[in-house]
C-alpha atoms as a PDB file:
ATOM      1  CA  UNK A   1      10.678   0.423 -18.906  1.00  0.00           C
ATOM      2  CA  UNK A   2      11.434   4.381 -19.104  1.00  0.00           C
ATOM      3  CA  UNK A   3      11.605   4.536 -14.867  1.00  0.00           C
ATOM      4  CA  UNK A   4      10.972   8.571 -15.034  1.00  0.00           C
ATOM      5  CA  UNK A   5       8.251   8.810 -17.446  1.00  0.00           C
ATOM      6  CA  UNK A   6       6.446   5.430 -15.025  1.00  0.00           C
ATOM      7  CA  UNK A   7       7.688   7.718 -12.063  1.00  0.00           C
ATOM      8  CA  UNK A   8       5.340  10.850 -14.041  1.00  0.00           C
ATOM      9  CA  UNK A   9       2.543   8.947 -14.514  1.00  0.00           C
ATOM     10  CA  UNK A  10       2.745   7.257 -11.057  1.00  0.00           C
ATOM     11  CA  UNK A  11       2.784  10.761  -9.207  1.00  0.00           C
ATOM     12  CA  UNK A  12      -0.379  12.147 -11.374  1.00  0.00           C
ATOM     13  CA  UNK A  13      -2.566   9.252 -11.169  1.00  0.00           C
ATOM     14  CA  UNK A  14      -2.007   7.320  -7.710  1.00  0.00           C
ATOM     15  CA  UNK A  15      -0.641  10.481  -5.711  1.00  0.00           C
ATOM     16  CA  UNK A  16      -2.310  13.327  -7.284  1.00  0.00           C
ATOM     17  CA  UNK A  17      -5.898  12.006  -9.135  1.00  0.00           C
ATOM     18  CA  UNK A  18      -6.666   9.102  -6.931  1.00  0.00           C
ATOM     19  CA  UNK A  19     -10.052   8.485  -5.281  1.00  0.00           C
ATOM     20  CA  UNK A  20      -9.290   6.019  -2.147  1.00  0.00           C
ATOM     21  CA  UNK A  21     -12.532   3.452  -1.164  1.00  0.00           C
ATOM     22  CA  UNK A  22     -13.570   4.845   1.913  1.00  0.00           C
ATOM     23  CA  UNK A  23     -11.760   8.182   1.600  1.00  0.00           C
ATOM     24  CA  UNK A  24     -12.792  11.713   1.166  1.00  0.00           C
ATOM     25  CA  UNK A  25     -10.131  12.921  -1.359  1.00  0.00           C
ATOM     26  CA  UNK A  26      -9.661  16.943  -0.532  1.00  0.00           C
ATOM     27  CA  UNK A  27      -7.246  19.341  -2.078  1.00  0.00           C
ATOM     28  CA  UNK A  28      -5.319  21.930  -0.152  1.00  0.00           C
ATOM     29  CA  UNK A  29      -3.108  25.287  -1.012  1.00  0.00           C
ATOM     30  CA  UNK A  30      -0.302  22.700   0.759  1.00  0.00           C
ATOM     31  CA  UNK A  31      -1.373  19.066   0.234  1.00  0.00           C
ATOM     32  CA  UNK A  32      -3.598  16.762  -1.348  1.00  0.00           C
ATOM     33  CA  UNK A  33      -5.120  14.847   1.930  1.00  0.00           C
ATOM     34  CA  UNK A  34      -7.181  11.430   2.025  1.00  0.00           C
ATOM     35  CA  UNK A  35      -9.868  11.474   4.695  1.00  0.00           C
ATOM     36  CA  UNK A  36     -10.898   8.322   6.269  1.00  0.00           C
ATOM     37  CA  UNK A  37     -14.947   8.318   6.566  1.00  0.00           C
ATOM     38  CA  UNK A  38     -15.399   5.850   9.625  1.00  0.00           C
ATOM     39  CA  UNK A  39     -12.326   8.118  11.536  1.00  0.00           C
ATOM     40  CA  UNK A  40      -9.719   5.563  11.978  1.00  0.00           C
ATOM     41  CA  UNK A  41      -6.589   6.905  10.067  1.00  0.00           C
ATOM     42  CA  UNK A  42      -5.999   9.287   7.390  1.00  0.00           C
ATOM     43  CA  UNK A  43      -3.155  10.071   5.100  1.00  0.00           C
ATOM     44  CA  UNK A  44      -1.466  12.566   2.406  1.00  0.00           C
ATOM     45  CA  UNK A  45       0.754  11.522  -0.036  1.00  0.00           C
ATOM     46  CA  UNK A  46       1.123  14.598  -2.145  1.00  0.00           C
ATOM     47  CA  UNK A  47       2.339  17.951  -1.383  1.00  0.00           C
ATOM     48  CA  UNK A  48       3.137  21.302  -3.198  1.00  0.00           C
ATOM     49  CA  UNK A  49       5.288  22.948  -0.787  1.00  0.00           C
ATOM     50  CA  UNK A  50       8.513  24.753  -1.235  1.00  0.00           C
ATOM     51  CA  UNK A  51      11.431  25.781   1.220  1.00  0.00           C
ATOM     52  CA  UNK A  52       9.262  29.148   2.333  1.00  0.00           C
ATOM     53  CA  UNK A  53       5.826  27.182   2.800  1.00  0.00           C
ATOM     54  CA  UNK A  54       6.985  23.931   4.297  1.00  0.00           C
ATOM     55  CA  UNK A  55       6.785  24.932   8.163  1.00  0.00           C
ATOM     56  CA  UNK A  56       3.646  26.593   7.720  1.00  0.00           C
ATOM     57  CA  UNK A  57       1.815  23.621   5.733  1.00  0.00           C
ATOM     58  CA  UNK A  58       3.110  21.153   7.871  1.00  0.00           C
ATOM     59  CA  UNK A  59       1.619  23.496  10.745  1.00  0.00           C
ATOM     60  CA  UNK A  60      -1.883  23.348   8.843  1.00  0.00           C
ATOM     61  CA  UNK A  61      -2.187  19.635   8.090  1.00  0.00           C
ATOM     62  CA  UNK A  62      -1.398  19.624  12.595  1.00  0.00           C
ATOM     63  CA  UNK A  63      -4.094  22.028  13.367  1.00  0.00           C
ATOM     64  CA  UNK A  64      -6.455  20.207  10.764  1.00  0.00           C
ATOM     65  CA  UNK A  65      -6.044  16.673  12.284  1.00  0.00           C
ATOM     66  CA  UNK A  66      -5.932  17.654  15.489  1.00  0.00           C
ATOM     67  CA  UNK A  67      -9.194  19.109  15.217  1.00  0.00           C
ATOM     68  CA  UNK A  68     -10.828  16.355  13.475  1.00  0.00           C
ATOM     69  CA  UNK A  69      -9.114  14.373  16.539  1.00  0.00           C
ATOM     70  CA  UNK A  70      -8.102  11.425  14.016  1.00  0.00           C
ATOM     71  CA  UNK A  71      -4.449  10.105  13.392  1.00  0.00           C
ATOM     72  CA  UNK A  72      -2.832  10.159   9.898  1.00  0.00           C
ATOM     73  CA  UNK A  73       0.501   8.952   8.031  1.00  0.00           C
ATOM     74  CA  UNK A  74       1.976  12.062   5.627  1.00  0.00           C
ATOM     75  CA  UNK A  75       3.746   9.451   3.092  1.00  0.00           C
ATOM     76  CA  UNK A  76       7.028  11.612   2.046  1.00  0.00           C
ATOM     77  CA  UNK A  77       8.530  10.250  -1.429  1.00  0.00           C
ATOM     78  CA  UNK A  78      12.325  11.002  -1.716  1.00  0.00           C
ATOM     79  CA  UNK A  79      11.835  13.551  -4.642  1.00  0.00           C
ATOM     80  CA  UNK A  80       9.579  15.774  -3.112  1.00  0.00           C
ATOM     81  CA  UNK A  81       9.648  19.305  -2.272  1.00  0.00           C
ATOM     82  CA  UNK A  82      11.361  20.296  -0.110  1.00  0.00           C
ATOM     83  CA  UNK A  83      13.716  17.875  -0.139  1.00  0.00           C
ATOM     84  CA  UNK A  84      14.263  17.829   3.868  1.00  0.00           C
ATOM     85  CA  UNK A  85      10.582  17.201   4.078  1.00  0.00           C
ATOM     86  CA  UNK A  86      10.577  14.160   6.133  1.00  0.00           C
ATOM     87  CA  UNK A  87      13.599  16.056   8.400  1.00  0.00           C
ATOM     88  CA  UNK A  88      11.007  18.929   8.756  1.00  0.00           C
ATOM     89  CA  UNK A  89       8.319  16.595   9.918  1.00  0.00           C
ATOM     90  CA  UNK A  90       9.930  14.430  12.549  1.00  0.00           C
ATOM     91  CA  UNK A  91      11.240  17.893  13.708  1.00  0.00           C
ATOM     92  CA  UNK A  92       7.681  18.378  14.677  1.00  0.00           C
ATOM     93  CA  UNK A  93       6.697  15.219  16.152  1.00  0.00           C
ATOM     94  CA  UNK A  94       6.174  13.157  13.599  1.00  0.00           C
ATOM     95  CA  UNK A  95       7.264   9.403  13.977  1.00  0.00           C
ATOM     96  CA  UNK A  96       8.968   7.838  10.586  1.00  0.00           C
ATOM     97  CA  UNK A  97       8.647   4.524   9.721  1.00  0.00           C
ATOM     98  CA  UNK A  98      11.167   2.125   7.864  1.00  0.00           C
ATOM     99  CA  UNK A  99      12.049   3.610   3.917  1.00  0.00           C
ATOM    100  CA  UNK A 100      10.304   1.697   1.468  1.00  0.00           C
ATOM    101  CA  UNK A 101      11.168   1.182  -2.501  1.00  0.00           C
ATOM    102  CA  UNK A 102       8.572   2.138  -4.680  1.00  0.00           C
ATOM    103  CA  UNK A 103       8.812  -0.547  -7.166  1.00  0.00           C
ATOM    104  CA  UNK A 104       7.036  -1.200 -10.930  1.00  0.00           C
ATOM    105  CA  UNK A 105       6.654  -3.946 -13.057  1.00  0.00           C
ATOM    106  CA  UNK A 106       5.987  -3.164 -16.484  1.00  0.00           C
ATOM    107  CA  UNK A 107       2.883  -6.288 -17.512  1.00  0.00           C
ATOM    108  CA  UNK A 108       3.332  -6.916 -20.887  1.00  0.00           C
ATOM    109  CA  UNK A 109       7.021  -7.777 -19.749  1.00  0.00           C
ATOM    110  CA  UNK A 110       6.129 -10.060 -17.282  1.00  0.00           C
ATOM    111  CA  UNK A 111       9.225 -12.592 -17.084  1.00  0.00           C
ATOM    112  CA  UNK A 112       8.284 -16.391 -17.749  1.00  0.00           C
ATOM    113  CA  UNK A 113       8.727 -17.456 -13.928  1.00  0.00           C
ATOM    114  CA  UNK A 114       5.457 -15.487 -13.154  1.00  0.00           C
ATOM    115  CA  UNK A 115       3.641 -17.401 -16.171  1.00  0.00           C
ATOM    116  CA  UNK A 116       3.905 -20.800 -15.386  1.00  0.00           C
ATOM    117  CA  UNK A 117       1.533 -22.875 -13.435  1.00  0.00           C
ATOM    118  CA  UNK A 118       3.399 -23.144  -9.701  1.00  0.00           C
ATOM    119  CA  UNK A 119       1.612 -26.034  -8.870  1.00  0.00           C
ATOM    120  CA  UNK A 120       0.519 -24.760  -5.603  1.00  0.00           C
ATOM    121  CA  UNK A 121      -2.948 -24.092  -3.586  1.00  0.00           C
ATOM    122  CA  UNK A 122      -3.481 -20.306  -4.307  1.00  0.00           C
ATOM    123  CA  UNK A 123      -7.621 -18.938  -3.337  1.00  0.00           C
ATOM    124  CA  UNK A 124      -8.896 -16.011  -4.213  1.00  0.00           C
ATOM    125  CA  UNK A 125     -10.779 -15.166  -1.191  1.00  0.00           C
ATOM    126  CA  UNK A 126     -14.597 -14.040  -1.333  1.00  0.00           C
ATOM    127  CA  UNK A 127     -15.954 -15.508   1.950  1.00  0.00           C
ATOM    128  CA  UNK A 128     -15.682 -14.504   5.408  1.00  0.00           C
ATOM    129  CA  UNK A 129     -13.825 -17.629   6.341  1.00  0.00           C
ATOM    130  CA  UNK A 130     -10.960 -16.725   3.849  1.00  0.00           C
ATOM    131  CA  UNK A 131     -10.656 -13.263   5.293  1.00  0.00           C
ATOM    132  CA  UNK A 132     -10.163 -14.494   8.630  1.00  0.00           C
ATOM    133  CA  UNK A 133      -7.503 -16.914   7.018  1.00  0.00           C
ATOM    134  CA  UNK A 134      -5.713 -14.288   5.429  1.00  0.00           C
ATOM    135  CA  UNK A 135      -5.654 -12.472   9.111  1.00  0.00           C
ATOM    136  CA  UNK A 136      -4.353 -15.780  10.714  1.00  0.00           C
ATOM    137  CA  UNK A 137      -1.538 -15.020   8.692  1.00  0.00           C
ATOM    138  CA  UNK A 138      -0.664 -11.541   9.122  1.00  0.00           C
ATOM    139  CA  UNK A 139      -0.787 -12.048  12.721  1.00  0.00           C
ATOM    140  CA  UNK A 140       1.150 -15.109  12.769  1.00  0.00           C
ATOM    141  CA  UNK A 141       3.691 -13.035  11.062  1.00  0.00           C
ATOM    142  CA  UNK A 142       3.752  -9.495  12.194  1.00  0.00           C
ATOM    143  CA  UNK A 143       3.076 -10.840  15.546  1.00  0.00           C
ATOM    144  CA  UNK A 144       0.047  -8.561  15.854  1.00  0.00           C
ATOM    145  CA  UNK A 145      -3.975  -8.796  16.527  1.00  0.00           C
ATOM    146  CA  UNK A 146      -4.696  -7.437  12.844  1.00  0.00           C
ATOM    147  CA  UNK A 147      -8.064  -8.325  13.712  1.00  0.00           C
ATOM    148  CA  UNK A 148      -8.892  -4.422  12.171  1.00  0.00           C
ATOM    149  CA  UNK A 149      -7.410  -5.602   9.094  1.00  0.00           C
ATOM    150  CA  UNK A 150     -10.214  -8.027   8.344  1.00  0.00           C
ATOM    151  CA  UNK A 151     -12.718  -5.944   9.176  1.00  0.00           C
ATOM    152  CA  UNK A 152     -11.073  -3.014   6.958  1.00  0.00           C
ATOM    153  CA  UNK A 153     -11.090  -5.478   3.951  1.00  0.00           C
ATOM    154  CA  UNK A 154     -14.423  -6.721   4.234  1.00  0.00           C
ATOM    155  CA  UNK A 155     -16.050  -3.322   4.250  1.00  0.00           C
ATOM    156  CA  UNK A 156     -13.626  -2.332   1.462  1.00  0.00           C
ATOM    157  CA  UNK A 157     -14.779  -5.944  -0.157  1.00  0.00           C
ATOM    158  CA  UNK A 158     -18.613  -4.999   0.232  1.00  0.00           C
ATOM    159  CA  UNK A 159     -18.315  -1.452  -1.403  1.00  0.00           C
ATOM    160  CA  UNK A 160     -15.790  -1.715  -4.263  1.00  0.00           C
ATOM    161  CA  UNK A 161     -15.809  -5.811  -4.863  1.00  0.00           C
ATOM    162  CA  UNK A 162     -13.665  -5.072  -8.505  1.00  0.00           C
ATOM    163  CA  UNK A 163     -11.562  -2.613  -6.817  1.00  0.00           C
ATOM    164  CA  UNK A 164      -9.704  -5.594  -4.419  1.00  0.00           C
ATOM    165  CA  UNK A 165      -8.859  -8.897  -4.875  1.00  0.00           C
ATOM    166  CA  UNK A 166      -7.338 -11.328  -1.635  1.00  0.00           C
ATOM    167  CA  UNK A 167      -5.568 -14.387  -1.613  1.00  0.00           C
ATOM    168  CA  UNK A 168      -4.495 -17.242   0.687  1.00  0.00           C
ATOM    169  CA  UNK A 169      -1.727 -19.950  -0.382  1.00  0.00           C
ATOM    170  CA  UNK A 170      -2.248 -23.087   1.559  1.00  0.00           C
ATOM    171  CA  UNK A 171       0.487 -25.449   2.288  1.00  0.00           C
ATOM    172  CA  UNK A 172      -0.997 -29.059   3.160  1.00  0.00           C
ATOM    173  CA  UNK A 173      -4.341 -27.377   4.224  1.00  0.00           C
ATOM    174  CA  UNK A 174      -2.960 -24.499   5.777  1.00  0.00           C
ATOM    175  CA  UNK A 175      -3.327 -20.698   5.216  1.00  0.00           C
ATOM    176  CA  UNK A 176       0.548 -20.634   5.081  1.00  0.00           C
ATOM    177  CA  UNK A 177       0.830 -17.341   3.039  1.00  0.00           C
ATOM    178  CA  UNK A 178      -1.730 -14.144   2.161  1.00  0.00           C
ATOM    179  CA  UNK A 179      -2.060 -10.771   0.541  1.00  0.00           C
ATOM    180  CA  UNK A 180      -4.370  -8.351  -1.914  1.00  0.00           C
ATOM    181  CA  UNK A 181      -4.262  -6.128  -4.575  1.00  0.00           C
ATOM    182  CA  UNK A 182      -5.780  -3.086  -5.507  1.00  0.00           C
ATOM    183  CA  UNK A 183      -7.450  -2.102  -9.175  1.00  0.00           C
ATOM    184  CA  UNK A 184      -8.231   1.547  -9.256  1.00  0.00           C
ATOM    185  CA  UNK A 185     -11.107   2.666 -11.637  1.00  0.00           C
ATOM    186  CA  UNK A 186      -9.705   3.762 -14.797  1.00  0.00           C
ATOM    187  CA  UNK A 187      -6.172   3.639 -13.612  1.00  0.00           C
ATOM    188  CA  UNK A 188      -2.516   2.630 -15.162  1.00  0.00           C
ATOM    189  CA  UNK A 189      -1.070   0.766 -12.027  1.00  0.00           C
ATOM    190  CA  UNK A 190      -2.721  -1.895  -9.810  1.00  0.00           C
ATOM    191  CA  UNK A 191      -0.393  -2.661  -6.615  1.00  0.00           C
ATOM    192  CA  UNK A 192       0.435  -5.359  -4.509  1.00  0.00           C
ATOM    193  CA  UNK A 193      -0.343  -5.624  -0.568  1.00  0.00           C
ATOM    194  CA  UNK A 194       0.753  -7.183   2.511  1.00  0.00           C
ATOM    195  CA  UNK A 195       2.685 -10.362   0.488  1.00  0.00           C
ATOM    196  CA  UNK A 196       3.338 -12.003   4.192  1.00  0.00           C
ATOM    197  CA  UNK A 197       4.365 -16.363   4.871  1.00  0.00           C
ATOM    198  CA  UNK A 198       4.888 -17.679   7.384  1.00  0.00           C
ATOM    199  CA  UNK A 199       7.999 -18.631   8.669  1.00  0.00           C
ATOM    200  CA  UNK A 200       7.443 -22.307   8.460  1.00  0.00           C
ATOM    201  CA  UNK A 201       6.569 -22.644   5.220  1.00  0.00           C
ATOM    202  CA  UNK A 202       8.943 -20.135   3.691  1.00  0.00           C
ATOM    203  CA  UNK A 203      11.272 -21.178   0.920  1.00  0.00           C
ATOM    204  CA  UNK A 204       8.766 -23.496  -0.425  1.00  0.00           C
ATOM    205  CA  UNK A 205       7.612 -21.097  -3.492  1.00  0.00           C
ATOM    206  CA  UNK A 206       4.572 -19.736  -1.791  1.00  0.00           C
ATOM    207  CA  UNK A 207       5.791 -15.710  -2.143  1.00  0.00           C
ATOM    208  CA  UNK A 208       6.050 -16.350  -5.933  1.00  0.00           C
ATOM    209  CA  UNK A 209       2.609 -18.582  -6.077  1.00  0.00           C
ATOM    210  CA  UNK A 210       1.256 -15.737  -4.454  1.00  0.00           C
ATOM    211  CA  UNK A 211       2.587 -12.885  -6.661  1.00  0.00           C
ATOM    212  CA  UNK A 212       2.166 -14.809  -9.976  1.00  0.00           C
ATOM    213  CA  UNK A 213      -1.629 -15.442  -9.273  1.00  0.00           C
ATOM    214  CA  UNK A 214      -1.901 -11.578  -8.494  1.00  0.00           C
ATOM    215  CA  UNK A 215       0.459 -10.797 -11.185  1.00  0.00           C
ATOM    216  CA  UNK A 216      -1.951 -12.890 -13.842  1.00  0.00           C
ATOM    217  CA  UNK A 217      -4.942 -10.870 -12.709  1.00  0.00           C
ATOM    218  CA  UNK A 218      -3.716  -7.740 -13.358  1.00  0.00           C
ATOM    219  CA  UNK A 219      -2.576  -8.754 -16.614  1.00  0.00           C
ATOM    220  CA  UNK A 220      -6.109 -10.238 -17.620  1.00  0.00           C
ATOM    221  CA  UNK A 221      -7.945  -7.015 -16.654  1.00  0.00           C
ATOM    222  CA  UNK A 222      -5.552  -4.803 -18.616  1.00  0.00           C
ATOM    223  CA  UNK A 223      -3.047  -2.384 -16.192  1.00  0.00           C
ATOM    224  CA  UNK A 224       0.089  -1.413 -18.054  1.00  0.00           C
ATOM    225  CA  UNK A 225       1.979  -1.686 -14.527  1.00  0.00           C
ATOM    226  CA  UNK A 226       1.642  -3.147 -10.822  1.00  0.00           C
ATOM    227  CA  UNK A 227       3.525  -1.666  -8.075  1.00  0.00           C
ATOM    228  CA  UNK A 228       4.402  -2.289  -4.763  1.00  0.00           C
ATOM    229  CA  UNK A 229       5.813  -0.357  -1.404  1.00  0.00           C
ATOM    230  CA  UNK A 230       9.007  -3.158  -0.811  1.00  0.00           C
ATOM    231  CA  UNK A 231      10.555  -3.234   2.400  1.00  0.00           C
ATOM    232  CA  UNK A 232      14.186  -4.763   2.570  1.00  0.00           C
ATOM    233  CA  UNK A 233      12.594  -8.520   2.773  1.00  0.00           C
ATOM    234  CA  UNK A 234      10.415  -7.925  -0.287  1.00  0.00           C
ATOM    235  CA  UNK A 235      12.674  -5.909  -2.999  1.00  0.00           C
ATOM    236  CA  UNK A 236      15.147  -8.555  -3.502  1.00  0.00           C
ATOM    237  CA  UNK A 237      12.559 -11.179  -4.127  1.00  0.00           C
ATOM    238  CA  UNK A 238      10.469  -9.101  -6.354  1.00  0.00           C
ATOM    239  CA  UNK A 239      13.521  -7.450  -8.293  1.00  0.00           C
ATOM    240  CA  UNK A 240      14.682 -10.765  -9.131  1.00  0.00           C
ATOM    241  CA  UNK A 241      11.183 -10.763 -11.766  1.00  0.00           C
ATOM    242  CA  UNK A 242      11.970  -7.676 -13.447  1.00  0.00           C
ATOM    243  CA  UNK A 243      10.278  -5.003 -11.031  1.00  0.00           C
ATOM    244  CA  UNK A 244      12.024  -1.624 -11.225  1.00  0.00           C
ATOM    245  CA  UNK A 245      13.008   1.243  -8.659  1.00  0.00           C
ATOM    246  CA  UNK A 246      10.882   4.402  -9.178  1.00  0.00           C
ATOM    247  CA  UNK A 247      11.162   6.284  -5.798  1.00  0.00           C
ATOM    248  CA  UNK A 248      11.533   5.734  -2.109  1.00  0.00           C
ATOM    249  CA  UNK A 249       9.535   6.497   0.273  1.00  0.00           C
ATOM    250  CA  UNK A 250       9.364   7.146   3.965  1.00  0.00           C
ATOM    251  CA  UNK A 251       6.144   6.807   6.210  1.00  0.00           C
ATOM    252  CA  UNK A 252       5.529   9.305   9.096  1.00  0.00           C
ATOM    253  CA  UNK A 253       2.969   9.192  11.492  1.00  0.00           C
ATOM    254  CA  UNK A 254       1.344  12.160  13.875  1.00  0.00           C
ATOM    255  CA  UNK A 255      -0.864  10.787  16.738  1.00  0.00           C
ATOM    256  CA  UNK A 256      -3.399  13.218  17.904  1.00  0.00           C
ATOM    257  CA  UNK A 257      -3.851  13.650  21.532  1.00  0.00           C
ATOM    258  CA  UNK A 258      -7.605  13.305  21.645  1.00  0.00           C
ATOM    259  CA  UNK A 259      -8.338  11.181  18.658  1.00  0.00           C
ATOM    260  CA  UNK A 260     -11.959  10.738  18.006  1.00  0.00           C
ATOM    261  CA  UNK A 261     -13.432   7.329  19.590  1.00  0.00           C
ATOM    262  CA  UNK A 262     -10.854   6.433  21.568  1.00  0.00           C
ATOM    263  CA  UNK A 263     -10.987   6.657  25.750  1.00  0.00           C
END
């Protein structure tokens, strides 16, 4: 896989070009922002800023949110412009998260590993019942009500049904082991989401059961790649099936002070 030509095509389609369920995609002299329609969170993820303009888009994307009293993540990838971007926002208040590794797997080299039958209880999930099983999970593990999550999918679920597809490994019976992934219309790259087991039933092949039955869809509706945002737990597990580096990126988060909704 050519990493910098993936990297290109990554940046056009998924930061640049892409229209987010739920989102109102607008595009701005500084950035290209994703609005969130019911209010909860928003985000940007591309920029066209330079050393002179940073300070003063950063100030506009502020003033804009703060306004439309709604929180938002600005995603900063590690070869944007300028390149103390991320510096520039936690400068102003902005909280970063942990760095994440922008990873691709090219599909048509899918290693063997992720072809074979594993033998274990993997459901794609198209009932209320199996949403609130992949939640169990995600809370059991992120020690966290992610009881927002559900209802996030669902309503994502009910609008674009062939735009998301969830799934729940059991171990004897048990939602032991969830996560999604995300088709865009018309896209190159479908990713991977919130791959999460739980403790318990870790080292039993679930993560792989999990990411080959993901990994098989994709292939069967045709995307060239599928990515994923790995955190240090996740990259060496799915580097060790052929997924490459392409970028980093860093997370950072602006709270309003009167967001919309809220007491």
């Amino acid at each position: 896989m050519d990493a910098a030509r993936v990297l290109a095509l990554y940046d056009s389609e998924e930061r640049m070009g892409r229209e987010w369920p739920g989102m109102r995609r607008e595009v701005t002299p500084h950035v290209i922002r994703q609005l969130d329609l019911p209010g909860r969170e928003s985000f940007i993820n591309c920029s066209f800023m330079s050393d002179a303009t940073a300070d003063e888009g950063i100030a506009a994307q502020i003033d804009f949110f703060e306004r439309a009293g709604q929180h938002f993540e600005w995603k900063v990838y590690e070869h944007d412009e300028p390149r103390d971007l991320r510096e520039r926002l936690v400068a102003r208040g902005f909280e970063a998260g942990e760095e994440e590794a922008v990873m691709a797997l090219e599909l048509a080299e899918t290693p063997a590993a992720l072809l074979r039958p594993t033998g274990h209880d993997v459901r794609r999930v198209e009932s209320a019942e199996g949403i609130r099983d992949l939640v169990s999970v995600q809370d059991a593990v992120w020690e966290q009500n992610r009881a927002w999550l559900g209802r996030q999918l669902a309503e994502e679920f009910e609008r674009t049904p062939d735009e998301l597809s969830m799934y729940v490994a059991y171990f004897e019976g048990v939602a032991a082991a969830s996560g999604w992934v995300r088709f865009p219309a018309g896209g190159s790259f479908a990713s991977l989401w919130g791959g999460s087991t739980l403790p318990a039933s870790r080292r039993r092949g679930l993560y792989t059961a999990l990411l080959a039955a993901r990994v098989e869809e994709a292939r069967r509706r045709g995307y060239p790649y599928l990515t994923i945002d790995a955190g240090p737990m996740s990259r060496p597990l799915v580097e060790r099936f052929g997924f490459r580096l392409l970028t980093h990126t860093t997370p950072c988060r602006w709270r309003v002070r009167n967001p919309r909704g809220e007491e």
